[in-house]
N, C-alpha and C. Protein backbone atom coordinates (compact mmCIF):
# COMPACT_ATOMS: atom_id res chain seq x y z
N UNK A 1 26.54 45.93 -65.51
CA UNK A 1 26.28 44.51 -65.47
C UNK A 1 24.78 44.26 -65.32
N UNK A 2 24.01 45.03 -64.29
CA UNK A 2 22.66 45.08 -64.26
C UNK A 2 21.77 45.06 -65.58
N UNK A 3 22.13 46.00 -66.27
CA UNK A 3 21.49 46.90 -67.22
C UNK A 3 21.72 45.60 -68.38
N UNK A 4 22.33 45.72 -69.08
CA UNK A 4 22.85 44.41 -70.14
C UNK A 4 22.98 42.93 -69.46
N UNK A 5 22.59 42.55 -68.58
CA UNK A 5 22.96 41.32 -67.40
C UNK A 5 23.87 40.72 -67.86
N UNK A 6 25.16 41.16 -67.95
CA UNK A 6 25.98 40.76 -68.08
C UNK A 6 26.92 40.14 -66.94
N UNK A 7 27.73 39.01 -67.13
CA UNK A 7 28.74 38.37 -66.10
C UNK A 7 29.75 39.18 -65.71
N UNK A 8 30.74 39.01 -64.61
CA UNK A 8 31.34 40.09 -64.36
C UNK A 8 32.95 40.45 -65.56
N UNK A 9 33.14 39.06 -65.96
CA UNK A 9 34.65 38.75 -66.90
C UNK A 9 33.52 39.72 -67.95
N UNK A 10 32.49 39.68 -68.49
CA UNK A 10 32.33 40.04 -69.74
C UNK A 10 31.91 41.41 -69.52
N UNK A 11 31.57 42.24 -68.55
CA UNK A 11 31.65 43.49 -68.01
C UNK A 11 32.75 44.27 -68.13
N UNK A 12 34.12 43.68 -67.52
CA UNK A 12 35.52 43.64 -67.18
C UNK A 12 36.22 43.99 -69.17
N UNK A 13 35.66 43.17 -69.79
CA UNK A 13 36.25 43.05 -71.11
C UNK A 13 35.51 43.99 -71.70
N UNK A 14 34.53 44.37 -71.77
CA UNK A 14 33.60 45.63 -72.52
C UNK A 14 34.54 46.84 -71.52
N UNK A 15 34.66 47.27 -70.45
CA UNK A 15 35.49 48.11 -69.99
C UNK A 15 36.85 48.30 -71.07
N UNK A 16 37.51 47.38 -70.51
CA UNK A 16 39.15 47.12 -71.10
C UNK A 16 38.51 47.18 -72.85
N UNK A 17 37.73 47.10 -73.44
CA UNK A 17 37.92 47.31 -74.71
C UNK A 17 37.43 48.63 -75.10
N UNK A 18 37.02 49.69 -74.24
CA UNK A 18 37.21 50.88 -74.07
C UNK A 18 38.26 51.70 -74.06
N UNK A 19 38.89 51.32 -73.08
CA UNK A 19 40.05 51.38 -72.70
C UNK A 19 41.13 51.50 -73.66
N UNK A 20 41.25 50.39 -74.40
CA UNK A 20 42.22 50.16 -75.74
C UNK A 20 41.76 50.96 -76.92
N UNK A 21 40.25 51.12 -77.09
CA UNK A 21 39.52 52.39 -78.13
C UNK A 21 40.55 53.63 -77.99
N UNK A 22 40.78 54.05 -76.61
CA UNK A 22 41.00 55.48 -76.56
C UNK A 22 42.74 55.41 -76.58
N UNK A 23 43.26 54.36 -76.67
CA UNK A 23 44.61 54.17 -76.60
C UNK A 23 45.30 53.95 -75.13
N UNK A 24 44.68 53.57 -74.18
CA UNK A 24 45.53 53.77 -72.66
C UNK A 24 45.28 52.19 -72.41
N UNK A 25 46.24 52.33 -71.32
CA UNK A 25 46.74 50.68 -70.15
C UNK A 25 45.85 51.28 -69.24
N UNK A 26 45.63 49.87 -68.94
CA UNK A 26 44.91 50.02 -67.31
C UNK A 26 44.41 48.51 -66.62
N UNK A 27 43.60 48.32 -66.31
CA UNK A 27 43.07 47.17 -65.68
C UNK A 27 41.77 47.31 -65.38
N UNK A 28 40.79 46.04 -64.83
CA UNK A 28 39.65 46.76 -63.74
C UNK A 28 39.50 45.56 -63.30
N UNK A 29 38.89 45.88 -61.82
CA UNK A 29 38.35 44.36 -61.44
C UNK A 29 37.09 44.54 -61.13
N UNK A 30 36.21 43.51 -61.36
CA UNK A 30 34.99 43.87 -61.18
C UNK A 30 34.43 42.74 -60.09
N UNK A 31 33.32 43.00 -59.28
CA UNK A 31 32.82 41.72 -58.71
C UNK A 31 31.06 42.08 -58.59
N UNK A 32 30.58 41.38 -58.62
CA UNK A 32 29.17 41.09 -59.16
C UNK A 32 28.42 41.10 -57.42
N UNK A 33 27.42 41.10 -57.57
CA UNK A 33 26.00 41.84 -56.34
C UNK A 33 26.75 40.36 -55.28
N UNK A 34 27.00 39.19 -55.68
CA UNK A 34 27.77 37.69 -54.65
C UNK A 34 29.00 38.33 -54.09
N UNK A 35 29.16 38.77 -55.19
CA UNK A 35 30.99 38.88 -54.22
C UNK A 35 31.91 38.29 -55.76
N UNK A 36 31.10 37.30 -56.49
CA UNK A 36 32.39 36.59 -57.37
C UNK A 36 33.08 37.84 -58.70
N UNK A 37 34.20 37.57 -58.50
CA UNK A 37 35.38 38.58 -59.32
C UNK A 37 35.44 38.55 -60.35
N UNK A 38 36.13 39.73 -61.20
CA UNK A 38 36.87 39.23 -62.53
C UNK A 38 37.69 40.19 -62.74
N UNK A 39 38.92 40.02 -63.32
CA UNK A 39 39.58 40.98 -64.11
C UNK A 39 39.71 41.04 -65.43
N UNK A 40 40.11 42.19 -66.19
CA UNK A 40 40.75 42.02 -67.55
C UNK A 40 41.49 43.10 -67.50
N UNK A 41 42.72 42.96 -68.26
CA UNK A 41 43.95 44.31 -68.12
C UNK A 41 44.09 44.19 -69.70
N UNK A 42 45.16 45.24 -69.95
CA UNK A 42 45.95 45.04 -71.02
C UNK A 42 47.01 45.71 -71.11
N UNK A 43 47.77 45.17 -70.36
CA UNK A 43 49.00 45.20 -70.13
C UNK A 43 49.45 43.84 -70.00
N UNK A 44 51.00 43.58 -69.76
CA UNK A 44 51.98 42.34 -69.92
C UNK A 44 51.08 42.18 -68.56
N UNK A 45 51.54 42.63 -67.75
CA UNK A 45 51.17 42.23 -66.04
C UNK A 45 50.84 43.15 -65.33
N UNK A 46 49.42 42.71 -64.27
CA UNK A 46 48.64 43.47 -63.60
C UNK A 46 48.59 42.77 -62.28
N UNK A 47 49.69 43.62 -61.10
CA UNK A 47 49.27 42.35 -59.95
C UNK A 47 47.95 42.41 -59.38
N UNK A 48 47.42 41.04 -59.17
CA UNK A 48 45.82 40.78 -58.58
C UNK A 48 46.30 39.90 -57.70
N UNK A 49 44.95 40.04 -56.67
CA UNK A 49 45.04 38.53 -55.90
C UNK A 49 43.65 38.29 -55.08
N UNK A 50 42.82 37.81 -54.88
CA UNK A 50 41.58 37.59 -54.57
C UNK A 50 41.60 36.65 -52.86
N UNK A 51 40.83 36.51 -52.12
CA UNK A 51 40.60 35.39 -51.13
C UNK A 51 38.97 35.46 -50.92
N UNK A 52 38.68 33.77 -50.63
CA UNK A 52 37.28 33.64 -50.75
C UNK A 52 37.20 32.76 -49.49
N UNK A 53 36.02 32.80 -48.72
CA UNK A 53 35.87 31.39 -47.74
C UNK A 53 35.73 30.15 -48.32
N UNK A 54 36.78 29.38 -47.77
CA UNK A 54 36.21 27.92 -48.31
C UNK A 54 37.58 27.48 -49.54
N UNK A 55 38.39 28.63 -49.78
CA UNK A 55 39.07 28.50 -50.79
C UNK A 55 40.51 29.41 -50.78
N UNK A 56 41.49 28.45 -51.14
CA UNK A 56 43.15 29.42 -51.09
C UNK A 56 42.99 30.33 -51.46
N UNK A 57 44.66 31.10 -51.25
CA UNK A 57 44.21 33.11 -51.71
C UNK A 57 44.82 32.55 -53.67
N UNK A 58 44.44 33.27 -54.01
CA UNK A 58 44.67 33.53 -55.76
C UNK A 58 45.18 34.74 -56.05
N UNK A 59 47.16 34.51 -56.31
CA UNK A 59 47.86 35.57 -56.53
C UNK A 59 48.24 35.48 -57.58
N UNK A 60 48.57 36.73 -58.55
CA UNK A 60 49.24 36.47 -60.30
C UNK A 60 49.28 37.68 -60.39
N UNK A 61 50.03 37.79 -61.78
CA UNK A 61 50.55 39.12 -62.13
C UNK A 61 50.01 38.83 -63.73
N UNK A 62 50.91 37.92 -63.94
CA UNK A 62 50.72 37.71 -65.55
C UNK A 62 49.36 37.26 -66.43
N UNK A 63 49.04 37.31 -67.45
CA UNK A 63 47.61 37.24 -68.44
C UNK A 63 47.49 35.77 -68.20
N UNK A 64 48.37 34.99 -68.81
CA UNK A 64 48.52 33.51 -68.59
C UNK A 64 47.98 32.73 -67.20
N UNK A 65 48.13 33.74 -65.96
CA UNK A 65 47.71 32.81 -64.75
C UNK A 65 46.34 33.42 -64.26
């Protein structure tokens, strides 16, 4: 993310499109030098769930949420 200054979702998606190059499932979550998150999977469903101060917890499984 440093190197290319990249955001953490677009870090997350250059991973995962590695990932799919070599043929495998997986996930990653990434979070940036703040603290703020991202995921990208590729699979149907990857359970995540995040909590931040100031803000509800954020639980999902599925791509859609």
């Amino acid at each position: 993310m440093g190197f290319l200054r990249e955001n953490p979702k677009s870090a997350a998606d250059a991973v995962q499109g590695e990932t799919r190059t070599l043929g495998r499932e997986g996930g990653v979550i990434v979070l940036d030098p703040n603290g703020n998150p991202a995921w990208s999977f590729n699979t149907p469903g990857r359970y995540r769930g995040m909590m931040r101060a100031g803000a509800g917890p954020v639980v999902a499984i599925y791509g859609d949420e």
